[in-house]
PDB file of N, CA and C in Angstrom:
ATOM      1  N   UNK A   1      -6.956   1.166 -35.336  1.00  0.00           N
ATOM      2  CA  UNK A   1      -7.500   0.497 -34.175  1.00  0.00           C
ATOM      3  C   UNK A   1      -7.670   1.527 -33.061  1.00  0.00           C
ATOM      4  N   UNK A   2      -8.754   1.478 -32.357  1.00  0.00           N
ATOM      5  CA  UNK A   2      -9.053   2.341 -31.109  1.00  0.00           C
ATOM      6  C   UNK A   2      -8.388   2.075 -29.816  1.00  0.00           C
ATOM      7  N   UNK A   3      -7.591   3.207 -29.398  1.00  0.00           N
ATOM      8  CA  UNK A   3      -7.250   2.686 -28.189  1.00  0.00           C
ATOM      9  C   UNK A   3      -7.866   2.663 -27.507  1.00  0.00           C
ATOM     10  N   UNK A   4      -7.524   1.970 -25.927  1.00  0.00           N
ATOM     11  CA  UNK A   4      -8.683   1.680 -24.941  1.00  0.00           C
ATOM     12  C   UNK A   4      -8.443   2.702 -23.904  1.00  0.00           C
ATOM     13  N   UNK A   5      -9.422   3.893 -22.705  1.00  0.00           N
ATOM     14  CA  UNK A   5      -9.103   4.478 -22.056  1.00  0.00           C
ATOM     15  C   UNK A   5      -7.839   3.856 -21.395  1.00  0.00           C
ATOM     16  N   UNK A   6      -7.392   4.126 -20.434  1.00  0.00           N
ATOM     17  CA  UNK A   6      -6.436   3.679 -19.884  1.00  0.00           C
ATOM     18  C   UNK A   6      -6.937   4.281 -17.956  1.00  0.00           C
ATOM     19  N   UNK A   7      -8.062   5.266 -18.103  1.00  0.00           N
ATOM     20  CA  UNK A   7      -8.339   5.824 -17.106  1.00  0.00           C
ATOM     21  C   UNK A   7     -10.138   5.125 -16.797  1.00  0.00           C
ATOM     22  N   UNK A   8      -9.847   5.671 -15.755  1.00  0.00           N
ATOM     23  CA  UNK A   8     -11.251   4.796 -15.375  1.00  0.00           C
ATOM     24  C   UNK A   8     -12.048   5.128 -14.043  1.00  0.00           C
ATOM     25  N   UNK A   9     -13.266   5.884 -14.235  1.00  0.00           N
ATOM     26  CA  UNK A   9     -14.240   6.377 -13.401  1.00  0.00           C
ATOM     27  C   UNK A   9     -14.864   5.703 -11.720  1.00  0.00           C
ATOM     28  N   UNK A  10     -14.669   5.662 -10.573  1.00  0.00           N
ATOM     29  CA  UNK A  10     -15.416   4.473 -10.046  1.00  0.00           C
ATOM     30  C   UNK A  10     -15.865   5.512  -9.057  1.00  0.00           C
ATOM     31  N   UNK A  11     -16.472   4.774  -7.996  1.00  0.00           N
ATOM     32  CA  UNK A  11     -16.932   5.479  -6.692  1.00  0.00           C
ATOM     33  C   UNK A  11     -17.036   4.402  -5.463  1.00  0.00           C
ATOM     34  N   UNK A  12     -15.962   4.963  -4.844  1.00  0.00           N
ATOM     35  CA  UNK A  12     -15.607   4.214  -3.535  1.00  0.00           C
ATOM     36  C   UNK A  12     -16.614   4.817  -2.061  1.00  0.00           C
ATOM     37  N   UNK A  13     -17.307   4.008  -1.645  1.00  0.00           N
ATOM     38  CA  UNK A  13     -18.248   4.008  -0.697  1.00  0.00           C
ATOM     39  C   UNK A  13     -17.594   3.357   0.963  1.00  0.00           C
ATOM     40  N   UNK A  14     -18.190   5.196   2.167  1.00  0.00           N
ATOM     41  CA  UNK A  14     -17.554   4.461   3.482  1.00  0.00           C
ATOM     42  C   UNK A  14     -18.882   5.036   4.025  1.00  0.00           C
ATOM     43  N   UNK A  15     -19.405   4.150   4.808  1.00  0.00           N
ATOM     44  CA  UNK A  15     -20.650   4.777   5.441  1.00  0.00           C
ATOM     45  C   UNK A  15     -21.552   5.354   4.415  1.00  0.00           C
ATOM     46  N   UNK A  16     -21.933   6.937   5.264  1.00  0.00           N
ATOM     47  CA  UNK A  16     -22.574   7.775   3.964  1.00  0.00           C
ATOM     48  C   UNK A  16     -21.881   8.172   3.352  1.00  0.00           C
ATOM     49  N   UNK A  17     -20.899   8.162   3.283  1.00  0.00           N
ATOM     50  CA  UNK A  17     -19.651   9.030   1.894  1.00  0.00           C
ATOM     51  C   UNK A  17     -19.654   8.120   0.942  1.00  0.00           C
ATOM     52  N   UNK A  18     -19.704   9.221  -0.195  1.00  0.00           N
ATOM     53  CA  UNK A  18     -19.171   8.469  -1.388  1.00  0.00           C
ATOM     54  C   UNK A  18     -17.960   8.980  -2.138  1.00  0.00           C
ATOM     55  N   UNK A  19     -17.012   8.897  -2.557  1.00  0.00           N
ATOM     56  CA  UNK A  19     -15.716   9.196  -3.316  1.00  0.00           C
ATOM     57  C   UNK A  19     -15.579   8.526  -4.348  1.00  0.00           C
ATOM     58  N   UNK A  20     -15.834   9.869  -5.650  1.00  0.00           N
ATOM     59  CA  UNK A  20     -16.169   9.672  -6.683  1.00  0.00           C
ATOM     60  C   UNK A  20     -14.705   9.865  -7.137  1.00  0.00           C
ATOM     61  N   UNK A  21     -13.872   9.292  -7.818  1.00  0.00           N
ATOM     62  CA  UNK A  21     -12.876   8.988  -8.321  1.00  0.00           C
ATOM     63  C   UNK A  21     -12.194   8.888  -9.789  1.00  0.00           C
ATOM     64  N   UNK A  22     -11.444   8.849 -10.338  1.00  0.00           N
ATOM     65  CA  UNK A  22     -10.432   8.354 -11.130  1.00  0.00           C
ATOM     66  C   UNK A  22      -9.215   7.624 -10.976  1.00  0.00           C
ATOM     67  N   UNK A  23      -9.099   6.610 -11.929  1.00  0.00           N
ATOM     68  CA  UNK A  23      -7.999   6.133 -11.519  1.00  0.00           C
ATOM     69  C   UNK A  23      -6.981   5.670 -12.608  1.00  0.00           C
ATOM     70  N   UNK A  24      -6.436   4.984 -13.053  1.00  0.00           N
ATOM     71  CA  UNK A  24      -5.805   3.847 -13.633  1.00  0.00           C
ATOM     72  C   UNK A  24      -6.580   2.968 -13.891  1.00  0.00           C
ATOM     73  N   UNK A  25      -7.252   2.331 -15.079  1.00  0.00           N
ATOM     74  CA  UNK A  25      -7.647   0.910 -15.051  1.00  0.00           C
ATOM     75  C   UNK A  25      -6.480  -0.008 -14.190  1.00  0.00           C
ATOM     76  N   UNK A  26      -5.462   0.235 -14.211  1.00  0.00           N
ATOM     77  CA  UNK A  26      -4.810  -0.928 -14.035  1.00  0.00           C
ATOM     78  C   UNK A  26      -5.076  -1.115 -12.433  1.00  0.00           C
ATOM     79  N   UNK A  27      -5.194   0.005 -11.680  1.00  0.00           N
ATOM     80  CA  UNK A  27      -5.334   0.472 -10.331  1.00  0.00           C
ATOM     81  C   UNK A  27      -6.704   0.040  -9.572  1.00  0.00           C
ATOM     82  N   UNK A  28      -7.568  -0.510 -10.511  1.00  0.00           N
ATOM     83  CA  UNK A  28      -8.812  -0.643 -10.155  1.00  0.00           C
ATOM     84  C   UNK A  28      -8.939  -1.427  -8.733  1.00  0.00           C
ATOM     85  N   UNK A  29      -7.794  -2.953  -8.853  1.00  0.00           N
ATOM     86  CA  UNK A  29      -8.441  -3.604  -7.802  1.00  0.00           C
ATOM     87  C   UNK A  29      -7.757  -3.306  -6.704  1.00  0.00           C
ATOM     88  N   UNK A  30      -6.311  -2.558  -6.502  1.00  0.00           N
ATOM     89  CA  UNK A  30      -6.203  -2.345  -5.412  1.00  0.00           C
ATOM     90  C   UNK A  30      -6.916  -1.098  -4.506  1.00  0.00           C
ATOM     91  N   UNK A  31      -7.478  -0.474  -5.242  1.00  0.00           N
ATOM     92  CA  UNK A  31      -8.450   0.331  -4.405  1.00  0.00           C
ATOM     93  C   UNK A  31      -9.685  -0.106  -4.188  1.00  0.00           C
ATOM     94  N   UNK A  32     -10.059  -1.267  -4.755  1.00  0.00           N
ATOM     95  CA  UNK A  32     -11.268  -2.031  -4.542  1.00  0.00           C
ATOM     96  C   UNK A  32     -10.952  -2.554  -3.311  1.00  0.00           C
ATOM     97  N   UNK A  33      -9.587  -3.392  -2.971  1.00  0.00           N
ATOM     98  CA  UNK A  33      -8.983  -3.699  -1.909  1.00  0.00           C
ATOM     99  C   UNK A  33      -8.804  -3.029  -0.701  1.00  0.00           C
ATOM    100  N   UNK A  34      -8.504  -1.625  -1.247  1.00  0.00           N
ATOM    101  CA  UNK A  34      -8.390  -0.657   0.044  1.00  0.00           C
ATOM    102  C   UNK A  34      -9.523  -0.305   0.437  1.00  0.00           C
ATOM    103  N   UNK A  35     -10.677  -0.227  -0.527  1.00  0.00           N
ATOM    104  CA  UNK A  35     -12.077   0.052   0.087  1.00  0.00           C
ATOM    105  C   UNK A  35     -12.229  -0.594   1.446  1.00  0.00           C
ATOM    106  N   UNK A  36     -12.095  -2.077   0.637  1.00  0.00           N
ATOM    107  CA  UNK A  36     -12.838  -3.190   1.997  1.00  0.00           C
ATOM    108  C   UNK A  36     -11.613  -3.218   3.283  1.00  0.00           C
ATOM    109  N   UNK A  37     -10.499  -2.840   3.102  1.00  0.00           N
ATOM    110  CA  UNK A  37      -9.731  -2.835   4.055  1.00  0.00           C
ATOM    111  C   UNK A  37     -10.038  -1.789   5.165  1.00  0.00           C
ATOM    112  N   UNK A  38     -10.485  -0.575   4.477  1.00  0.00           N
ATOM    113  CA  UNK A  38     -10.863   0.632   5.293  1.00  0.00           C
ATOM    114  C   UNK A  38     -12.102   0.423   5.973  1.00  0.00           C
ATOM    115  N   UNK A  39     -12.720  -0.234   5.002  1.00  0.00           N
ATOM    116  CA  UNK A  39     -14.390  -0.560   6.035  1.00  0.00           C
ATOM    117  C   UNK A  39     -14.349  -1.693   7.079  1.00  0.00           C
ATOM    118  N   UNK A  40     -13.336  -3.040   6.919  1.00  0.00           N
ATOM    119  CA  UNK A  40     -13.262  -3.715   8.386  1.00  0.00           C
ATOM    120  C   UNK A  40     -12.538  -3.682   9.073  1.00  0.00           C
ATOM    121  N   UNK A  41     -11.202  -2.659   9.037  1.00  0.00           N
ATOM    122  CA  UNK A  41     -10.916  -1.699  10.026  1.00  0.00           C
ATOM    123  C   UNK A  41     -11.826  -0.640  10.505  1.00  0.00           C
ATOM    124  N   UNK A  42     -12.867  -0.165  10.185  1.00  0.00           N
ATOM    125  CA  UNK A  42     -13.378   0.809  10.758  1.00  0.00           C
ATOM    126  C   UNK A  42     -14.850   0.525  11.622  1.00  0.00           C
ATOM    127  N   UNK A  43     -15.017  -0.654  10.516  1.00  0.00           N
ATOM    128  CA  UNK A  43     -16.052  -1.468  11.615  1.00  0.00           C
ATOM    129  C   UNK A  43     -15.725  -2.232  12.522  1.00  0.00           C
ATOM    130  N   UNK A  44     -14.513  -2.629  13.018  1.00  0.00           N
ATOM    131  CA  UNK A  44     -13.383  -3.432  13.978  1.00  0.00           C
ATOM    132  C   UNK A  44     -13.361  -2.304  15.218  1.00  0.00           C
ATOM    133  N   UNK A  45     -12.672  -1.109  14.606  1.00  0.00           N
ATOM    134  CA  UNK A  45     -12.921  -0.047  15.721  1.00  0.00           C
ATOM    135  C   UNK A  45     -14.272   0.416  16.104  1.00  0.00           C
ATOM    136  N   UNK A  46     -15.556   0.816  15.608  1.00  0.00           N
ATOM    137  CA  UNK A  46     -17.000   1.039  15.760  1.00  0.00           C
ATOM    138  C   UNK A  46     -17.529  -0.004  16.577  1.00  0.00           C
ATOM    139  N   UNK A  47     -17.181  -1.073  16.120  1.00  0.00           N
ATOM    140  CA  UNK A  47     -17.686  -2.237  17.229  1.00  0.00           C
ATOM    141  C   UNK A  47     -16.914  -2.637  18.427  1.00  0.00           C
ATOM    142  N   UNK A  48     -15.364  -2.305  18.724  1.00  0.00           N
ATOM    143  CA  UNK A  48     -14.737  -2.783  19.538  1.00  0.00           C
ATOM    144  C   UNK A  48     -15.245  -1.217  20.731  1.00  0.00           C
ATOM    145  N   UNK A  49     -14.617  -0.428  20.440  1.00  0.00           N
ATOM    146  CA  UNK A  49     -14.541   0.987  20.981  1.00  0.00           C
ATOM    147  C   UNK A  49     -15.663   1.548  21.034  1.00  0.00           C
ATOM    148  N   UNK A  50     -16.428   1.267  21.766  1.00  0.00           N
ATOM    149  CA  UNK A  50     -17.824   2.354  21.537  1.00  0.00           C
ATOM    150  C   UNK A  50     -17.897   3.934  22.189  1.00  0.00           C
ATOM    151  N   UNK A  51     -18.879   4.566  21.371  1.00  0.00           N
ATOM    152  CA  UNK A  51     -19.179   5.979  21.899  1.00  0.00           C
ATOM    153  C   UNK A  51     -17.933   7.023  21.690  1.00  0.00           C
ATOM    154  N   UNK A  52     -17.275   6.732  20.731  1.00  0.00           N
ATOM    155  CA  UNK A  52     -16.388   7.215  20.112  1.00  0.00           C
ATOM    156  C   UNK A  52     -16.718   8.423  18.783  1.00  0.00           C
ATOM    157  N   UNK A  53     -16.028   9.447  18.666  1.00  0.00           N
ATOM    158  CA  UNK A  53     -16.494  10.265  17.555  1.00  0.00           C
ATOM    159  C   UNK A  53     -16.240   9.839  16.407  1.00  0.00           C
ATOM    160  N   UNK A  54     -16.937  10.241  15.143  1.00  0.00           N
ATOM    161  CA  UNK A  54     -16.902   9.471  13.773  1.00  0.00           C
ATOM    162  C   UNK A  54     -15.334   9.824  13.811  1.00  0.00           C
ATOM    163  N   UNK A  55     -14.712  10.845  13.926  1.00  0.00           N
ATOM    164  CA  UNK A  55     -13.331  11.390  13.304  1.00  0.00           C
ATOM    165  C   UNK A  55     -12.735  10.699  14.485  1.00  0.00           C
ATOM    166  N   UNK A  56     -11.997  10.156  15.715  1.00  0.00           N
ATOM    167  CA  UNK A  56     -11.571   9.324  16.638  1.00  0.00           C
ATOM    168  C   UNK A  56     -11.701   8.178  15.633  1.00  0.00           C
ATOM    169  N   UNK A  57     -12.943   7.348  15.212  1.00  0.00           N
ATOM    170  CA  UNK A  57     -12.869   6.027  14.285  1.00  0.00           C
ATOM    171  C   UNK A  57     -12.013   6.052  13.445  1.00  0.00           C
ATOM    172  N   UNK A  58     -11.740   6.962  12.341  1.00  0.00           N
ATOM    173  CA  UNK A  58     -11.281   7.079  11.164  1.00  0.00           C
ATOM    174  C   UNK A  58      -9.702   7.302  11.595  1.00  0.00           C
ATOM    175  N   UNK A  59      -9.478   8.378  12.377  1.00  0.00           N
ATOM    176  CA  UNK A  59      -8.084   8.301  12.991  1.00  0.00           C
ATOM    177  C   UNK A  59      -7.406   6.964  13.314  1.00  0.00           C
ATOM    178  N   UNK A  60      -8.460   6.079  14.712  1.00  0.00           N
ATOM    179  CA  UNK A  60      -7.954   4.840  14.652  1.00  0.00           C
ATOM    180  C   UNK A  60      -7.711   3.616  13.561  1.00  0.00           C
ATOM    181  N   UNK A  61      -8.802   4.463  12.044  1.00  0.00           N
ATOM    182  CA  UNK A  61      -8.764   3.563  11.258  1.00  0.00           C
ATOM    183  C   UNK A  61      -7.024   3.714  10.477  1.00  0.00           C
ATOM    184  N   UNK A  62      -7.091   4.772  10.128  1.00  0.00           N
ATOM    185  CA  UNK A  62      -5.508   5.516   9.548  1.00  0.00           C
ATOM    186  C   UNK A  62      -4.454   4.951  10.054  1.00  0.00           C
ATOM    187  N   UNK A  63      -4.460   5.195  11.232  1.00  0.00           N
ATOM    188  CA  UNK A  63      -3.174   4.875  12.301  1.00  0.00           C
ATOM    189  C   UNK A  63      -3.391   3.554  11.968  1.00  0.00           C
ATOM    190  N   UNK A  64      -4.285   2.296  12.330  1.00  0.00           N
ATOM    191  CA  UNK A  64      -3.896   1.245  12.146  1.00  0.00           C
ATOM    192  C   UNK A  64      -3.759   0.820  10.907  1.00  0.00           C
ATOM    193  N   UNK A  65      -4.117   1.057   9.829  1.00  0.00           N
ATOM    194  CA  UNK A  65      -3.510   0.512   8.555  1.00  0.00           C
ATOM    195  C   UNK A  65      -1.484   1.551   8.257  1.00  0.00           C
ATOM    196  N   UNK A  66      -1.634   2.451   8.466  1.00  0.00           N
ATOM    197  CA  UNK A  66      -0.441   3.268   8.507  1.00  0.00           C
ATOM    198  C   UNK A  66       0.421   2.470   9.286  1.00  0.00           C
ATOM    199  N   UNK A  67       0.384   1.856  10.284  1.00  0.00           N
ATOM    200  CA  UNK A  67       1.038   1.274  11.164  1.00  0.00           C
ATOM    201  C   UNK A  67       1.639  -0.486  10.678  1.00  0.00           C
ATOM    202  N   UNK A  68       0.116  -0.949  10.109  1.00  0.00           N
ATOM    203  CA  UNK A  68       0.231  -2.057   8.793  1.00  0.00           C
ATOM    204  C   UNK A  68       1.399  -1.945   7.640  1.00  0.00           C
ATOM    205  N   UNK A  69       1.382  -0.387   7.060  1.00  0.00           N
ATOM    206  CA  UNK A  69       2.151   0.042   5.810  1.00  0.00           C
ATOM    207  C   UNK A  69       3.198  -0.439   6.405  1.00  0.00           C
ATOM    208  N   UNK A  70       3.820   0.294   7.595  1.00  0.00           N
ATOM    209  CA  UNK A  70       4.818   1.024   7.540  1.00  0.00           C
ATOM    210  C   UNK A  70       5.918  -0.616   8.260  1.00  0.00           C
ATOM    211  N   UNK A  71       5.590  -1.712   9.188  1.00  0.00           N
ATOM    212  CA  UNK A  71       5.859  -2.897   9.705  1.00  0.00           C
ATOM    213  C   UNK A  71       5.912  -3.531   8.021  1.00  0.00           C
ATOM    214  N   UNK A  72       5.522  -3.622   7.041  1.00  0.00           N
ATOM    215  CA  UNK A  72       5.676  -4.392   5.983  1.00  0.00           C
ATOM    216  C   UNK A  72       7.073  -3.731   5.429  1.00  0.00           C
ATOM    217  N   UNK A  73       6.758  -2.554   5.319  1.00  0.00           N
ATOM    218  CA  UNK A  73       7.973  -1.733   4.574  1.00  0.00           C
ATOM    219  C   UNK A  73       9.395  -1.881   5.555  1.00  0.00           C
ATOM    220  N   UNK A  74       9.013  -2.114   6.876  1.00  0.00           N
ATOM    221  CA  UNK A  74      10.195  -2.218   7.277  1.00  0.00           C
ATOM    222  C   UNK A  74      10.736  -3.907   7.028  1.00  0.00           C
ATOM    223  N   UNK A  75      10.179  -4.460   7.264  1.00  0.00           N
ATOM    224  CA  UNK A  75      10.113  -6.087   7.124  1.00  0.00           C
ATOM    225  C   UNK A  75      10.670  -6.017   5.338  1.00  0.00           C
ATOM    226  N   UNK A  76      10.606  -5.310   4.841  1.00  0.00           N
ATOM    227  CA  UNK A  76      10.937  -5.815   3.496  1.00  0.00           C
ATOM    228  C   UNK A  76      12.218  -4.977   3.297  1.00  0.00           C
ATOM    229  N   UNK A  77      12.917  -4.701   4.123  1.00  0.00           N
ATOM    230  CA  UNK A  77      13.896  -3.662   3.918  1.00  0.00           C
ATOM    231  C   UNK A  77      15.109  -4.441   3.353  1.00  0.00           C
ATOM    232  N   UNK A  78      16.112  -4.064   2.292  1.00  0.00           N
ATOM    233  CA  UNK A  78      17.032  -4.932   1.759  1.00  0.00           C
ATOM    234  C   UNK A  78      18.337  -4.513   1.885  1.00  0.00           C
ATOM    235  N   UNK A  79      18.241  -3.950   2.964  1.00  0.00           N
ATOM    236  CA  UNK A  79      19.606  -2.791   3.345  1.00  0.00           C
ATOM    237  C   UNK A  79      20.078  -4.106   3.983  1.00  0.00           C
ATOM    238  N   UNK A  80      20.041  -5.200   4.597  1.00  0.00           N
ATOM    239  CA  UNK A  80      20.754  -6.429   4.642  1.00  0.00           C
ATOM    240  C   UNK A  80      21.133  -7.177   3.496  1.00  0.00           C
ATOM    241  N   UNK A  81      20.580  -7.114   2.672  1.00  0.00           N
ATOM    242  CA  UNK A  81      20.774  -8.310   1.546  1.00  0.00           C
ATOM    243  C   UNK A  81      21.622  -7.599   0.779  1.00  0.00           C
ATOM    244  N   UNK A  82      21.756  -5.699   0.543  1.00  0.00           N
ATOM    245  CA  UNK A  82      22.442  -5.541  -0.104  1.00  0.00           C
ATOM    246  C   UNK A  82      23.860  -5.534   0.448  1.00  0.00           C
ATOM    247  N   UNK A  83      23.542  -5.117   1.430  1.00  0.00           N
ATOM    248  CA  UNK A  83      25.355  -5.486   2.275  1.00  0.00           C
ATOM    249  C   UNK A  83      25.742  -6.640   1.964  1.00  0.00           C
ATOM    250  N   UNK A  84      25.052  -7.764   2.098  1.00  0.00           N
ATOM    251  CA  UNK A  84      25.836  -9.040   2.196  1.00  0.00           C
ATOM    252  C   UNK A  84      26.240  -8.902   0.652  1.00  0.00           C
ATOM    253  N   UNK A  85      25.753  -8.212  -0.335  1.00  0.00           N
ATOM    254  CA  UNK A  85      25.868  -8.706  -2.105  1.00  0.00           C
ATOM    255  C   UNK A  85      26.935  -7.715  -2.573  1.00  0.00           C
ATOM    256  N   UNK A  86      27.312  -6.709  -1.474  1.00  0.00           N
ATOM    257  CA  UNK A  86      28.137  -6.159  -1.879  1.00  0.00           C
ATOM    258  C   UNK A  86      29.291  -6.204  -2.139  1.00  0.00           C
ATOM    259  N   UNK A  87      30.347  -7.091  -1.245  1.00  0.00           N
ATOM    260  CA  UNK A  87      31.155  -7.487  -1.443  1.00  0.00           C
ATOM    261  C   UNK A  87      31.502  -9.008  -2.792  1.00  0.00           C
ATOM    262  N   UNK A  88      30.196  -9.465  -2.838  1.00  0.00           N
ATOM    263  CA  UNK A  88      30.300 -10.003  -4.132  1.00  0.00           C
ATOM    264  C   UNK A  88      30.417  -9.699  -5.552  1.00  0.00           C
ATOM    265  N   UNK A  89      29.598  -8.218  -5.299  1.00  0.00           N
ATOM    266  CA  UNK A  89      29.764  -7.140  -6.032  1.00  0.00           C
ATOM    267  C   UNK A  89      30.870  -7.117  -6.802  1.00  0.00           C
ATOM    268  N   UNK A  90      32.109  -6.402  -5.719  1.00  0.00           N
ATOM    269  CA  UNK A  90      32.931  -6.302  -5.873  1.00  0.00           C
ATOM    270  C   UNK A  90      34.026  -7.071  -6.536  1.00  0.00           C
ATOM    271  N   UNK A  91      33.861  -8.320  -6.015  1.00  0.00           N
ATOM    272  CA  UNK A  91      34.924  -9.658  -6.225  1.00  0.00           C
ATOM    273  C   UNK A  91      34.419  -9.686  -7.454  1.00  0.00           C
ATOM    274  N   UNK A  92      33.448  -9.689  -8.016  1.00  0.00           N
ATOM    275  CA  UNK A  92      32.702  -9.829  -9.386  1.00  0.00           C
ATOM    276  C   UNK A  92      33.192  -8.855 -10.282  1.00  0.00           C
ATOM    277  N   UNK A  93      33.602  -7.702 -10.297  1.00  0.00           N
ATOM    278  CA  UNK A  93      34.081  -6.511 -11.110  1.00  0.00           C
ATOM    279  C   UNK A  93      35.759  -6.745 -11.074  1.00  0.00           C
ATOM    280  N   UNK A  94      35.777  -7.060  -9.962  1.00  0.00           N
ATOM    281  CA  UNK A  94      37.865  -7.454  -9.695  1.00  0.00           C
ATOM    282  C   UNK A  94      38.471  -8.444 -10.886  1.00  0.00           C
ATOM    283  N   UNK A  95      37.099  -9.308 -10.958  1.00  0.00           N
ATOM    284  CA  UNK A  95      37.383 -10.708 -11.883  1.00  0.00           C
ATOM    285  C   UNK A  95      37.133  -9.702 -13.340  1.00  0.00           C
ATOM    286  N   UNK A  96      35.875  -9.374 -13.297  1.00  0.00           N
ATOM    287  CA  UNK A  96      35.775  -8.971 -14.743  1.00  0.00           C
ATOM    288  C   UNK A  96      36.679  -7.810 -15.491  1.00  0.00           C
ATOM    289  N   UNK A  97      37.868  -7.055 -14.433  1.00  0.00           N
ATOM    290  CA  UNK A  97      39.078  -6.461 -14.696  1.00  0.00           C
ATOM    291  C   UNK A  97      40.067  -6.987 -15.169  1.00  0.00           C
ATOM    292  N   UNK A  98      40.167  -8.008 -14.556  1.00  0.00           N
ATOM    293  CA  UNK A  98      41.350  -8.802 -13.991  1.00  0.00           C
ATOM    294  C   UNK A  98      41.322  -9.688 -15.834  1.00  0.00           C
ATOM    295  N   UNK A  99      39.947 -10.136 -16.090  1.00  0.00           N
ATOM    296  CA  UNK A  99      40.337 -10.532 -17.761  1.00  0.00           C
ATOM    297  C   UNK A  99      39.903  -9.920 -18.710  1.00  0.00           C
ATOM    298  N   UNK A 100      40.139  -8.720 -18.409  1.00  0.00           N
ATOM    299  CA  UNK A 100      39.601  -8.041 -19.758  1.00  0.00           C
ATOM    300  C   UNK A 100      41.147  -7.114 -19.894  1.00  0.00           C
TER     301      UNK A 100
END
C-alpha cells in the first residue's frame, strides 16, 4: 500500500506577497487560519490608522496578534491548578505506601 505524503505544498497570500510554503498536511488549516487572521488584522490597522508605512502596519499587525498569543497563554496558565493538586498528590502516594 502507498503511503500518503504527509507534507504538503501551499501558498499563503498578504497583499502583493506571496509565501510559498511547506507544511504538515495536518497543519494545513491552522495556517489557513493564520492567513485570514493576519489579513483582518492588517486591514483593521490600514483602515483604522491611515498614512502609515507598509512596515508600521505589519509591526502593528505582529504586536497585536503577539499580544493575542501571549493573554491566552497566560490565561491558560496551570501553575494554580497544579498547586491546588499537589497536595492531593501527595495524600495519594502516602495512601498508596501506607498499603502496599
Amino acid at each position: 500500500m502507498e503511503q500518503q505524503n504527509d507534507t504538503l505544498s501551499i501558498t499563503l497570500r498578504f497583499g502583493i506577497w506571496t509565501l510559498p510554503i511547506v507544511i504538515r498536511r495536518e497543519d494545513e488549516y491552522a495556517y489557513r487560519q493564520a492567513e485570514v487572521l493576519i489579513k483582518e488584522r492588517y486591514n483593521y490597522y490600514t483602515s483604522n490608522f491611515k498614512n502609515q508605512s507598509t512596515e508600521m502596519y505589519l509591526v502593528m499587525t505582529m504586536l497585536d496578534i503577539a499580544v493575542q498569543m501571549k493573554q491566552k497563554e497566560i490565561n491558560f496558565d496551570l501553575t494554580p491548578v497544579t498547586k491546588r493538586l499537589e497536595p492531593l498528590l501527595a495524600e495519594l502516594e502516602s495512601a498508596l505506601k501506607t498499603e502496599s
